[in-house]
N, C-alpha and C. Protein backbone atom coordinates (compact mmCIF):
# COMPACT_ATOMS: atom_id res chain seq x y z
N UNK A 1 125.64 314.36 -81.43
CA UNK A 1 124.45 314.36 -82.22
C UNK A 1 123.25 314.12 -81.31
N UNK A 2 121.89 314.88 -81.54
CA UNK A 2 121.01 314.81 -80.86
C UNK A 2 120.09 313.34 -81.16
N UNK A 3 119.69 312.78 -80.48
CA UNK A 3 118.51 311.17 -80.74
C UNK A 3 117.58 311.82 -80.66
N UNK A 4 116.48 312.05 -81.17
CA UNK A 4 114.70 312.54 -81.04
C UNK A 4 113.59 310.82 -81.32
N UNK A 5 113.13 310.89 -80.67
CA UNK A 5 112.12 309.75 -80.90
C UNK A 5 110.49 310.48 -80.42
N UNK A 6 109.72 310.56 -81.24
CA UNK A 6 108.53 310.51 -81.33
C UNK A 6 107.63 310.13 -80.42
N UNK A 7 107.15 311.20 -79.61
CA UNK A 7 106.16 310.53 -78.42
C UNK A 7 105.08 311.51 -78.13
N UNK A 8 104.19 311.19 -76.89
CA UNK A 8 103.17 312.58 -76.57
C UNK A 8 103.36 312.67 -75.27
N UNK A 9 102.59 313.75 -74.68
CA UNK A 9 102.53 314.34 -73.64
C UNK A 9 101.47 314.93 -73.09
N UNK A 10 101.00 315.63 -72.01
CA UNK A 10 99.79 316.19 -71.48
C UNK A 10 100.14 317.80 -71.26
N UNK A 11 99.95 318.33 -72.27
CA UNK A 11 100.00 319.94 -72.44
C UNK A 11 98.24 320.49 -72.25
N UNK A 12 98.74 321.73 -72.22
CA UNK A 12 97.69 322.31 -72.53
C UNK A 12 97.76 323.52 -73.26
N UNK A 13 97.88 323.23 -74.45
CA UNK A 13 98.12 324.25 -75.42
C UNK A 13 96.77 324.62 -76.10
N UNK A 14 96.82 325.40 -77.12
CA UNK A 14 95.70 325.84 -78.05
C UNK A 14 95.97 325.04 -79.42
N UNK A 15 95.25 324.51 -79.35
CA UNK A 15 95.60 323.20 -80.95
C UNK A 15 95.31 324.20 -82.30
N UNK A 16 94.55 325.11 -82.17
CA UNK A 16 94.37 326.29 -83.14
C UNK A 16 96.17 326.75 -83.59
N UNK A 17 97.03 326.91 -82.43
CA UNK A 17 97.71 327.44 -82.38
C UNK A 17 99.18 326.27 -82.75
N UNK A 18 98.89 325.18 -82.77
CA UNK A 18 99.98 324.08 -82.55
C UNK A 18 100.56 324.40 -84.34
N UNK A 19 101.57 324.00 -84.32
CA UNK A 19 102.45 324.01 -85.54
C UNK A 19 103.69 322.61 -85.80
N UNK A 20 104.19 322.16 -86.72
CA UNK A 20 105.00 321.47 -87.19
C UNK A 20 105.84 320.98 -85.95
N UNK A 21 106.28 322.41 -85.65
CA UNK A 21 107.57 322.58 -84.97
C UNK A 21 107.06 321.84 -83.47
N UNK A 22 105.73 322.33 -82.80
CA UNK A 22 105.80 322.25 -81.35
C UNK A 22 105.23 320.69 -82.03
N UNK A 23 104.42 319.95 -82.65
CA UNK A 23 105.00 319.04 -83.02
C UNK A 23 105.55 317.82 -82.73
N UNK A 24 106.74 318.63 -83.34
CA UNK A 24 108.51 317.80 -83.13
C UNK A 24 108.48 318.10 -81.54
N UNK A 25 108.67 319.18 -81.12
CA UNK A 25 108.96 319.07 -79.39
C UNK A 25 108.67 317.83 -78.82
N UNK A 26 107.92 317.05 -79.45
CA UNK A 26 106.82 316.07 -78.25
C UNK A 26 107.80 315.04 -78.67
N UNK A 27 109.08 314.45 -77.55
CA UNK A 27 110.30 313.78 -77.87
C UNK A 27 111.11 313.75 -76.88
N UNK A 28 112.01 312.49 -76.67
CA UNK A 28 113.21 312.15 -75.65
C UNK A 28 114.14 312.61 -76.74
N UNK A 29 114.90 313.72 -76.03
CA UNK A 29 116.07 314.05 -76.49
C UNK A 29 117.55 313.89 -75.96
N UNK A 30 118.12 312.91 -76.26
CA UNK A 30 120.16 313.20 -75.88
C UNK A 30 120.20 313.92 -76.68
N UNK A 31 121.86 314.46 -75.67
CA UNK A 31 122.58 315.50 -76.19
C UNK A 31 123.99 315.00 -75.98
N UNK A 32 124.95 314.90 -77.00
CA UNK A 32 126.01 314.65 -76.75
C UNK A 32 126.88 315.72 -75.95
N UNK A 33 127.98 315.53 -75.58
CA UNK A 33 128.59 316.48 -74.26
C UNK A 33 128.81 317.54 -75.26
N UNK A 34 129.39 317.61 -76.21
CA UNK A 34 129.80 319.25 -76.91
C UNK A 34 128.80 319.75 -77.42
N UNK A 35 126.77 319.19 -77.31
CA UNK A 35 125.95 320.03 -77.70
C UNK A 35 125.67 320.81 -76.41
N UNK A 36 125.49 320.01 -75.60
CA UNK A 36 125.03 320.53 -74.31
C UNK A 36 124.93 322.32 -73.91
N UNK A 37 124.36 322.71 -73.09
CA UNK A 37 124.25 324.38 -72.69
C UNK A 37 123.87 324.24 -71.38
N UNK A 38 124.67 325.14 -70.61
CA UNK A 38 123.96 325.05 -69.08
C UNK A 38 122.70 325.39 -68.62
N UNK A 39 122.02 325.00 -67.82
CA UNK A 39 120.88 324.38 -67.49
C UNK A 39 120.57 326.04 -66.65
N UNK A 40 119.15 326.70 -66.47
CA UNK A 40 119.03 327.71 -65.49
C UNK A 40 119.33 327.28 -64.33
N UNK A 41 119.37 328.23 -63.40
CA UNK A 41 119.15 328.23 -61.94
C UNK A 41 118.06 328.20 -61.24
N UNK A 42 117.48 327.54 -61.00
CA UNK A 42 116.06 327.66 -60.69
C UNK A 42 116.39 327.55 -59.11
N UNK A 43 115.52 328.34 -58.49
CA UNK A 43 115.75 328.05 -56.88
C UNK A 43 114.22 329.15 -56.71
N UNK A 44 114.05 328.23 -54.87
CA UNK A 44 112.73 328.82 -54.37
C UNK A 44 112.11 327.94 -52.99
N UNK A 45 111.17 327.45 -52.73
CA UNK A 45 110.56 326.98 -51.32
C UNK A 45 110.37 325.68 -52.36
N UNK A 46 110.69 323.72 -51.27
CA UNK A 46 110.09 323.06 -51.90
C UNK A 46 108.39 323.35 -51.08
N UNK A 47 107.75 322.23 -51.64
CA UNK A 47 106.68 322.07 -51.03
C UNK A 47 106.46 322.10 -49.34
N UNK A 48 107.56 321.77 -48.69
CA UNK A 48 107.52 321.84 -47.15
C UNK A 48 108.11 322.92 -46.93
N UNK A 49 108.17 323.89 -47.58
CA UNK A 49 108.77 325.64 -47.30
C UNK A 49 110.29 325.44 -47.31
N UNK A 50 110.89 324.57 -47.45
CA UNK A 50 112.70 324.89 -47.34
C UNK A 50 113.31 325.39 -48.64
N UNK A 51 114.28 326.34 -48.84
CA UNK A 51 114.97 326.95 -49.66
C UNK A 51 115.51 326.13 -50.39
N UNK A 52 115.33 325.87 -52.16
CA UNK A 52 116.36 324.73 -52.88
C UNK A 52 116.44 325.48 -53.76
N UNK A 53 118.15 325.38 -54.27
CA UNK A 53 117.81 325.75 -55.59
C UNK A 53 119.11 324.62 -56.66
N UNK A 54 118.49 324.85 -57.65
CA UNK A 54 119.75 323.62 -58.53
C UNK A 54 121.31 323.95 -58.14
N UNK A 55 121.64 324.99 -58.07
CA UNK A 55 122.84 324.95 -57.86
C UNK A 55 123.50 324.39 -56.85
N UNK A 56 122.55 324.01 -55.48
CA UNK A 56 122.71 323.05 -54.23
C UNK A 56 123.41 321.90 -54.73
N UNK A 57 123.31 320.95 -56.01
CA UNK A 57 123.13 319.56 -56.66
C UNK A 57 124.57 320.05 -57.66
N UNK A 58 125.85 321.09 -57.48
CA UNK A 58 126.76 321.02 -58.60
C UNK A 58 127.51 319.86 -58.14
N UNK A 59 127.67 319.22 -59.49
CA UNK A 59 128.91 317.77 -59.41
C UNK A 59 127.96 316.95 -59.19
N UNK A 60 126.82 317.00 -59.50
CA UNK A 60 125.66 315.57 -59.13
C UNK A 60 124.99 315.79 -60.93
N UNK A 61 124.10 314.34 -60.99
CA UNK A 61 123.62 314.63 -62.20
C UNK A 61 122.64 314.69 -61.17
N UNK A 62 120.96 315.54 -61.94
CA UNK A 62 119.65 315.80 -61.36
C UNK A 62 119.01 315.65 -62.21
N UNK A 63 118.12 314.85 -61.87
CA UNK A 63 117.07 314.53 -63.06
C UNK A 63 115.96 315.60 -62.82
N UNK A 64 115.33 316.47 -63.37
CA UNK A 64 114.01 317.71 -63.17
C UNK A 64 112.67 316.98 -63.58
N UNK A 65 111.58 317.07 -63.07
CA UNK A 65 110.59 316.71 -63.40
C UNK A 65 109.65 317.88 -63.12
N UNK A 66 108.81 318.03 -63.77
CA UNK A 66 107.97 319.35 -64.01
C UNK A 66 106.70 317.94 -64.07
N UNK A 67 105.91 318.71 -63.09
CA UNK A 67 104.38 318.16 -63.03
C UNK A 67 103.40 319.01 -62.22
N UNK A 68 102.10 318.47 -62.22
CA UNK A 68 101.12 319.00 -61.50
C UNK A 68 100.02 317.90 -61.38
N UNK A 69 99.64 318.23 -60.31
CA UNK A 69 98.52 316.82 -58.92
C UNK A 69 97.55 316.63 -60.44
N UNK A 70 96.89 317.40 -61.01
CA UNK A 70 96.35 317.38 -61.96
C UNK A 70 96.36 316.72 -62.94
N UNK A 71 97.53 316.53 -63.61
CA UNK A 71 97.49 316.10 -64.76
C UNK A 71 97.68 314.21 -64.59
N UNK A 72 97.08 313.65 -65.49
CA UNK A 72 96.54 312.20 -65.51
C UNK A 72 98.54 311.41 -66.03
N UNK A 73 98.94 312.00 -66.59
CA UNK A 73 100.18 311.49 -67.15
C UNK A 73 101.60 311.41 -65.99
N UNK A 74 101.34 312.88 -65.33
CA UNK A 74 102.08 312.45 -64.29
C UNK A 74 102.03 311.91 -63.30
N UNK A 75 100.32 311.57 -62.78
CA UNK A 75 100.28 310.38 -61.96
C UNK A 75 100.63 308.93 -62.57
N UNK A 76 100.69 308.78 -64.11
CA UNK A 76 101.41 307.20 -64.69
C UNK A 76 102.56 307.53 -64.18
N UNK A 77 103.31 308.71 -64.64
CA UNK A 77 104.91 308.46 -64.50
C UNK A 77 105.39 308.57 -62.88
N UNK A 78 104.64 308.46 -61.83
CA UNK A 78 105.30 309.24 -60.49
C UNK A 78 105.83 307.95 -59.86
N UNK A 79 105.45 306.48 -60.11
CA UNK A 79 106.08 306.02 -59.53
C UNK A 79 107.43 305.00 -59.93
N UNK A 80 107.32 305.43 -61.46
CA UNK A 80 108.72 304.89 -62.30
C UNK A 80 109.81 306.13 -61.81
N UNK A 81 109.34 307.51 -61.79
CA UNK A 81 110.40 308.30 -61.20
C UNK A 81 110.90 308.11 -59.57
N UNK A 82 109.96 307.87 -58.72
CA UNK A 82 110.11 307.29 -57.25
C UNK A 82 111.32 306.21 -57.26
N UNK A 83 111.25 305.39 -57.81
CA UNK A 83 111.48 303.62 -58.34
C UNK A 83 112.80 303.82 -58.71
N UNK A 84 113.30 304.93 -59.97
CA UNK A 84 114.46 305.04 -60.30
C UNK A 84 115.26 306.10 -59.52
N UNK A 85 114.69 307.08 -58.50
CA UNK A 85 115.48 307.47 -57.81
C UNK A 85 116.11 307.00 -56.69
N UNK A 86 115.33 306.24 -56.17
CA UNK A 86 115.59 305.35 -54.90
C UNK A 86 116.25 304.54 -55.47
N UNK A 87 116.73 303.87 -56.54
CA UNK A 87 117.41 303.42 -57.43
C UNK A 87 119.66 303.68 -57.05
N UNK A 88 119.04 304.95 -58.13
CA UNK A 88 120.12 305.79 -57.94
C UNK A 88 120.52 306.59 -57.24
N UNK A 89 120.03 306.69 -56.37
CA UNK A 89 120.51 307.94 -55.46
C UNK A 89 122.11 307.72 -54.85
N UNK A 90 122.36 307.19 -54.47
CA UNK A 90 123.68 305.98 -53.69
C UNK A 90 124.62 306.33 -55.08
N UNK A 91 123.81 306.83 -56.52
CA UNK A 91 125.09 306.49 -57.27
C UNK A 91 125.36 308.43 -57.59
N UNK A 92 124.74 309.10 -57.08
CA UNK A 92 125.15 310.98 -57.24
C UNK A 92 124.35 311.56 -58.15
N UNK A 93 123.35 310.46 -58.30
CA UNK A 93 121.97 311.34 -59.17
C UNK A 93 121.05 311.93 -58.19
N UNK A 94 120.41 312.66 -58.42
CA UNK A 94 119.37 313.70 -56.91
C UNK A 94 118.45 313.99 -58.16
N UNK A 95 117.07 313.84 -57.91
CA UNK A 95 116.09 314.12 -58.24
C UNK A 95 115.29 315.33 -57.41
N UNK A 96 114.56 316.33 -58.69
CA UNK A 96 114.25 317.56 -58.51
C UNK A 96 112.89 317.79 -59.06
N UNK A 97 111.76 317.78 -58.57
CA UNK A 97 110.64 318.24 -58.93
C UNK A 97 110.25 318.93 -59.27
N UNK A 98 109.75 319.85 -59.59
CA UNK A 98 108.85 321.28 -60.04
C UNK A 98 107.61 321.26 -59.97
N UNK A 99 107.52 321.05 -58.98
CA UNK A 99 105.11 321.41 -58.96
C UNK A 99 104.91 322.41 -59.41
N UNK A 100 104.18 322.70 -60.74
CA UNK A 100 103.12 323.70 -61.49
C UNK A 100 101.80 323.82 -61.16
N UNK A 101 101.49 324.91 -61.38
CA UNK A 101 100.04 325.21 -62.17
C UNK A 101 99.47 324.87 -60.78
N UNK A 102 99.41 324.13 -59.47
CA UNK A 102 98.42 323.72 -58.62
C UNK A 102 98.68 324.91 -57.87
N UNK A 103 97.07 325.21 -57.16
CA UNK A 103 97.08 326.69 -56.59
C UNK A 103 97.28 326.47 -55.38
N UNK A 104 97.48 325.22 -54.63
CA UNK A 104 97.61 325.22 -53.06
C UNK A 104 98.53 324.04 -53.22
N UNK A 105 99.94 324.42 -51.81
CA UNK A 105 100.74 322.78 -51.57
C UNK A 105 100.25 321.91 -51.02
N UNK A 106 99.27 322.13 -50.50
CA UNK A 106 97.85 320.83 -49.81
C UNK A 106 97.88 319.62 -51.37
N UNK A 107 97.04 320.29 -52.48
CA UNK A 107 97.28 319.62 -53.60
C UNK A 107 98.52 319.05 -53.93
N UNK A 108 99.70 319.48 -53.83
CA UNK A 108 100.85 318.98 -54.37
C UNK A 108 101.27 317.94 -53.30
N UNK A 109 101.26 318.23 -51.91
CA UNK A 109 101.67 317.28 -51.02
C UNK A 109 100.60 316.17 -50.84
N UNK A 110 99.50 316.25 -51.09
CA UNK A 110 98.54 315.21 -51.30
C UNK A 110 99.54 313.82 -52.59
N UNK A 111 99.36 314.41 -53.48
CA UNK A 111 99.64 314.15 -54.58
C UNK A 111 101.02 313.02 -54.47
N UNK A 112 102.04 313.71 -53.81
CA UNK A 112 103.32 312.90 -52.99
C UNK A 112 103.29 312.01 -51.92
N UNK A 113 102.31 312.24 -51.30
CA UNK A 113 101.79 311.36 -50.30
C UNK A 113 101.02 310.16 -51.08
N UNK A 114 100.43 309.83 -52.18
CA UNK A 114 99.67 309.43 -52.85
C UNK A 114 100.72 308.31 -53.38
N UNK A 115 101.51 308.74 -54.21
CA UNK A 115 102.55 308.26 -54.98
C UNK A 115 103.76 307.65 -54.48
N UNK A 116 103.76 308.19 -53.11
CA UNK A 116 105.26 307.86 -51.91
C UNK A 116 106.70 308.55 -52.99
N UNK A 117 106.14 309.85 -53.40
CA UNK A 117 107.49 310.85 -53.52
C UNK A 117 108.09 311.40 -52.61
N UNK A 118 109.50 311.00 -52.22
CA UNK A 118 110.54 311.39 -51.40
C UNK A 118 111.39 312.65 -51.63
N UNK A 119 111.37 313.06 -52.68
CA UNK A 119 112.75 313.42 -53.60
C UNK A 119 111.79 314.91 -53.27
N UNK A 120 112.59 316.28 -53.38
CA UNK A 120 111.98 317.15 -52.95
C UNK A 120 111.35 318.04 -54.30
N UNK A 121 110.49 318.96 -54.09
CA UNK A 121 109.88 319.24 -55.52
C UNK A 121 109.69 320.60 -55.11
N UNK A 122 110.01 322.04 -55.74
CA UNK A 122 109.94 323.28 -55.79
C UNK A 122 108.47 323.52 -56.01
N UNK A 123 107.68 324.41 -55.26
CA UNK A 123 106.35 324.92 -55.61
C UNK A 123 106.07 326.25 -56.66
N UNK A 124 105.81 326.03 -57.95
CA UNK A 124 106.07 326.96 -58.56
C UNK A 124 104.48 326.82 -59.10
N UNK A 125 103.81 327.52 -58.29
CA UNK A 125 101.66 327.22 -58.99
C UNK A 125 102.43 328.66 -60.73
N UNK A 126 103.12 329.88 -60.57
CA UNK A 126 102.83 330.35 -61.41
C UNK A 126 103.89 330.16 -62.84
N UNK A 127 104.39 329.18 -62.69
CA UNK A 127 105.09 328.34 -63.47
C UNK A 127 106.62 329.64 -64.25
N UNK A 128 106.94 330.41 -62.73
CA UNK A 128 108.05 331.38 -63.10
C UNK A 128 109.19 330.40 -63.06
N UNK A 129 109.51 329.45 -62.49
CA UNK A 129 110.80 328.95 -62.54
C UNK A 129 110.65 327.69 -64.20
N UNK A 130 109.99 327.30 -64.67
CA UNK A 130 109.26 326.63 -65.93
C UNK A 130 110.30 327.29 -66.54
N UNK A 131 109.47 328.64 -66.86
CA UNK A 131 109.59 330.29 -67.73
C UNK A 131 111.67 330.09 -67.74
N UNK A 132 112.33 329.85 -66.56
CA UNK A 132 113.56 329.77 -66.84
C UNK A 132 114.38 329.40 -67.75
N UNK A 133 113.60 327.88 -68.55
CA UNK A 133 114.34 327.17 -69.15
C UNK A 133 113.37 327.44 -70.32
N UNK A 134 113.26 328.70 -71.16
CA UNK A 134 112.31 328.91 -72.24
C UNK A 134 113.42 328.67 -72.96
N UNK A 135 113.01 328.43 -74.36
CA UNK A 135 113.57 327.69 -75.02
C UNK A 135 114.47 326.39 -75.16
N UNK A 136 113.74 325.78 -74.14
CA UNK A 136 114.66 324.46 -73.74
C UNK A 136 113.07 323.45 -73.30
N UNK A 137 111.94 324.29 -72.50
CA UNK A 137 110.61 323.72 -72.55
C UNK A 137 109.62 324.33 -72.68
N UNK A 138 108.90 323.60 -73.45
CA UNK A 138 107.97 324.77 -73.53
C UNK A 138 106.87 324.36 -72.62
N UNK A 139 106.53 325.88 -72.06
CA UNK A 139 105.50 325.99 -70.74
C UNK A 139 104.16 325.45 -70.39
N UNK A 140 103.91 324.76 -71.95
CA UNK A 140 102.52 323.82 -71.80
C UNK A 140 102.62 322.43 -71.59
N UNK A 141 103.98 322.42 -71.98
CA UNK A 141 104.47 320.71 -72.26
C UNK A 141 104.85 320.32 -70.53
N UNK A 142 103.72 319.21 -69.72
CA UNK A 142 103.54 318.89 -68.68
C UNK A 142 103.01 317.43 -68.95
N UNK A 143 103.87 316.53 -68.46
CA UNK A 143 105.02 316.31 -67.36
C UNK A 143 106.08 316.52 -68.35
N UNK A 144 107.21 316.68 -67.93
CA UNK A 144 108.35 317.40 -68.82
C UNK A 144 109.55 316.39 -68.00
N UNK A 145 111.04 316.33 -68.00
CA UNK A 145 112.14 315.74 -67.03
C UNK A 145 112.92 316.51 -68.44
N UNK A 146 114.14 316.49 -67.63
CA UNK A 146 115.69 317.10 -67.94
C UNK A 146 116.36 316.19 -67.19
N UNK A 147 117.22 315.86 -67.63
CA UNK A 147 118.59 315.31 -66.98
C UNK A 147 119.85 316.28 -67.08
N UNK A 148 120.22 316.76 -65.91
CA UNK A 148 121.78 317.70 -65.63
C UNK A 148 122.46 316.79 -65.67
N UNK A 149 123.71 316.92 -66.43
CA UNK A 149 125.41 316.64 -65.91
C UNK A 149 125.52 317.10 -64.95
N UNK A 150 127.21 316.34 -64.70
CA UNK A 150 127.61 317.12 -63.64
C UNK A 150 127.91 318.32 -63.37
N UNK A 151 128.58 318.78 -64.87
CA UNK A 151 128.93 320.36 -64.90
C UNK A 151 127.89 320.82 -65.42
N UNK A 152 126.51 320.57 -64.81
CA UNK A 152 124.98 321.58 -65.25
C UNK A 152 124.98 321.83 -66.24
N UNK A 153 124.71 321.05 -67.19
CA UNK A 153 124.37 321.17 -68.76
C UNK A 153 123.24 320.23 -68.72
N UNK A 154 122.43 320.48 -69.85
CA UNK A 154 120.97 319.98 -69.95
C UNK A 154 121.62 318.56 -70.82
N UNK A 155 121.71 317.47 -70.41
CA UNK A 155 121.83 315.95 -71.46
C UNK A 155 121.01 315.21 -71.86
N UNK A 156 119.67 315.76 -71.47
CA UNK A 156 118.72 314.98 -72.01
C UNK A 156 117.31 315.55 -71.77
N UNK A 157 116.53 315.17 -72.59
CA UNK A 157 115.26 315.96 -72.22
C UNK A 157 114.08 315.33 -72.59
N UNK A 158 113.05 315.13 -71.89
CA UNK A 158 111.77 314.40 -72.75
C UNK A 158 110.74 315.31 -72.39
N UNK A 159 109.48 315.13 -73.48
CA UNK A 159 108.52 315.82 -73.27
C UNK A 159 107.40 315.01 -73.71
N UNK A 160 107.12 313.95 -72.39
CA UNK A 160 106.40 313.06 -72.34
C UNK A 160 105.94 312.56 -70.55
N UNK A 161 105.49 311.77 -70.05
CA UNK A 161 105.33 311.06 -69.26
C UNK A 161 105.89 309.50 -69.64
N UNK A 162 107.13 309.06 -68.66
CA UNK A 162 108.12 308.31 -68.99
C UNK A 162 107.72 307.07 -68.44
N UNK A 163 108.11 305.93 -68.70
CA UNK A 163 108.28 304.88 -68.23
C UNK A 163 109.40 304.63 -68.00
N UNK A 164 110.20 303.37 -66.67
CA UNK A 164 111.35 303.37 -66.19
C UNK A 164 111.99 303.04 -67.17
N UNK A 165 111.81 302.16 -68.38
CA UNK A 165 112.66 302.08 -68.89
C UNK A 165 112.96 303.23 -69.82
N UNK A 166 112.41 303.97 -70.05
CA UNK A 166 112.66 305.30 -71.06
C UNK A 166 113.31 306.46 -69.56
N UNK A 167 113.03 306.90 -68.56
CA UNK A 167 113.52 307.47 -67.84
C UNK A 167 115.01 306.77 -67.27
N UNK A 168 115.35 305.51 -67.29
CA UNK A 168 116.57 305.15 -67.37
C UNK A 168 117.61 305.09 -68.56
N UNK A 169 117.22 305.17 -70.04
CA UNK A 169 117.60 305.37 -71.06
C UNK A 169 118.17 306.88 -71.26
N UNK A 170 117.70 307.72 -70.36
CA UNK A 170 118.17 309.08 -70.36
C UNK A 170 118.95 309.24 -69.48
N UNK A 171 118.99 308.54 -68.29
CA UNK A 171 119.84 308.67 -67.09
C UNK A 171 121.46 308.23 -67.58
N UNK A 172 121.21 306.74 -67.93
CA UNK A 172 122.37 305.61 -67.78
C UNK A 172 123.28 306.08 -68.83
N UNK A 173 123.24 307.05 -69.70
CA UNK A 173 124.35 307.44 -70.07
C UNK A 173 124.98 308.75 -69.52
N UNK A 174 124.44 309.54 -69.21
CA UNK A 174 124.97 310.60 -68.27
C UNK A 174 125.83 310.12 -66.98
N UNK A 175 125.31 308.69 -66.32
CA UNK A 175 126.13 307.99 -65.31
C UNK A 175 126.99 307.57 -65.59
N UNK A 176 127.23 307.31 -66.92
CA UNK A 176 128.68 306.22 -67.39
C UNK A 176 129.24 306.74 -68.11
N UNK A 177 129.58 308.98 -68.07
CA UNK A 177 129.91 309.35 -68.20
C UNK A 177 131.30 309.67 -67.13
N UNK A 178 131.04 309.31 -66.26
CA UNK A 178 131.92 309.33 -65.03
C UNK A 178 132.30 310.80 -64.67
């Protein structure tokens, strides 16, 4: 059964255009193991030009974070995600970034340098690797995180800017899944 809890986020949508439904999107979602669906493949240059793509991370859980230098929400959440990866890392969780929407990696690596992000983050300014997981996020909803299983299924999802204890509430059961 899915958990939804009620929260916001830093989109940039057309409020003319917002409905019921997108809404509801704005939410930490579990997924129990028999809802689950495998997660895209996203792969490409991180920010320091090296080749990553999710499938590097099979048999690890990966937490995804979708952000941009820009937005005010994911500078709250960058250093509860820092905090809990350095955390877990030692336990086979790997954290995965997604830089959007910023038109130069000057901006994005500023931004990591700022925050002391370690964890590596894909440069996607035209938000094609986002576009992967359509119907799973929607492309305005920024800062965004996914949590992978091990066998790459999506277990959790928020569409908010997290605090550690809500970004560990999504983790710690995917870990003690064994």
């Amino acid at each position: 059964m899915a958990v939804a809890f009620a929260a916001s986020g830093c989109g940039q949508g057309d409020p003319a255009s917002e409905s019921a439904a997108s809404s509801a999107d704005q939410q930490l979602t579990h997924l129990d193991p028999a809802e689950r669906k495998a997660a895209s493949d996203i792969s490409g240059e991180t920010l320091t030009g090296e080749g990553l793509a999710l499938s590097d991370f099979r048999g690890k859980i990966v937490v995804i974070n979708v952000w941009g230098s820009w937005c005010a929400p994911c500078r709250a959440e960058a250093p509860h995600l820092q905090e809990v990866y350095a955390d877990l890392r030692d336990q086979g969780v790997v954290f995965l970034g997604i830089n959007t929407r910023d038109a130069t990696r000057e901006a994005a690596r500023s931004f990591e340098e700022t925050f002391n992000v370690t964890y590596p983050s894909l440069f996607d300014p035209d938000g094609r690797q986002l576009l992967k997981f359509k119907g799973t996020l929607p492309p305005s909803s920024i800062p965004t995180t996914l949590v992978i299983d091990r066998e790459g299924r999506i277990a959790a999802r928020a569409l908010k800017a997290l605090s550690e204890a809500e970004l560990r509430s999504l983790i710690d059961p995917v870990v003690k899944e064994g």
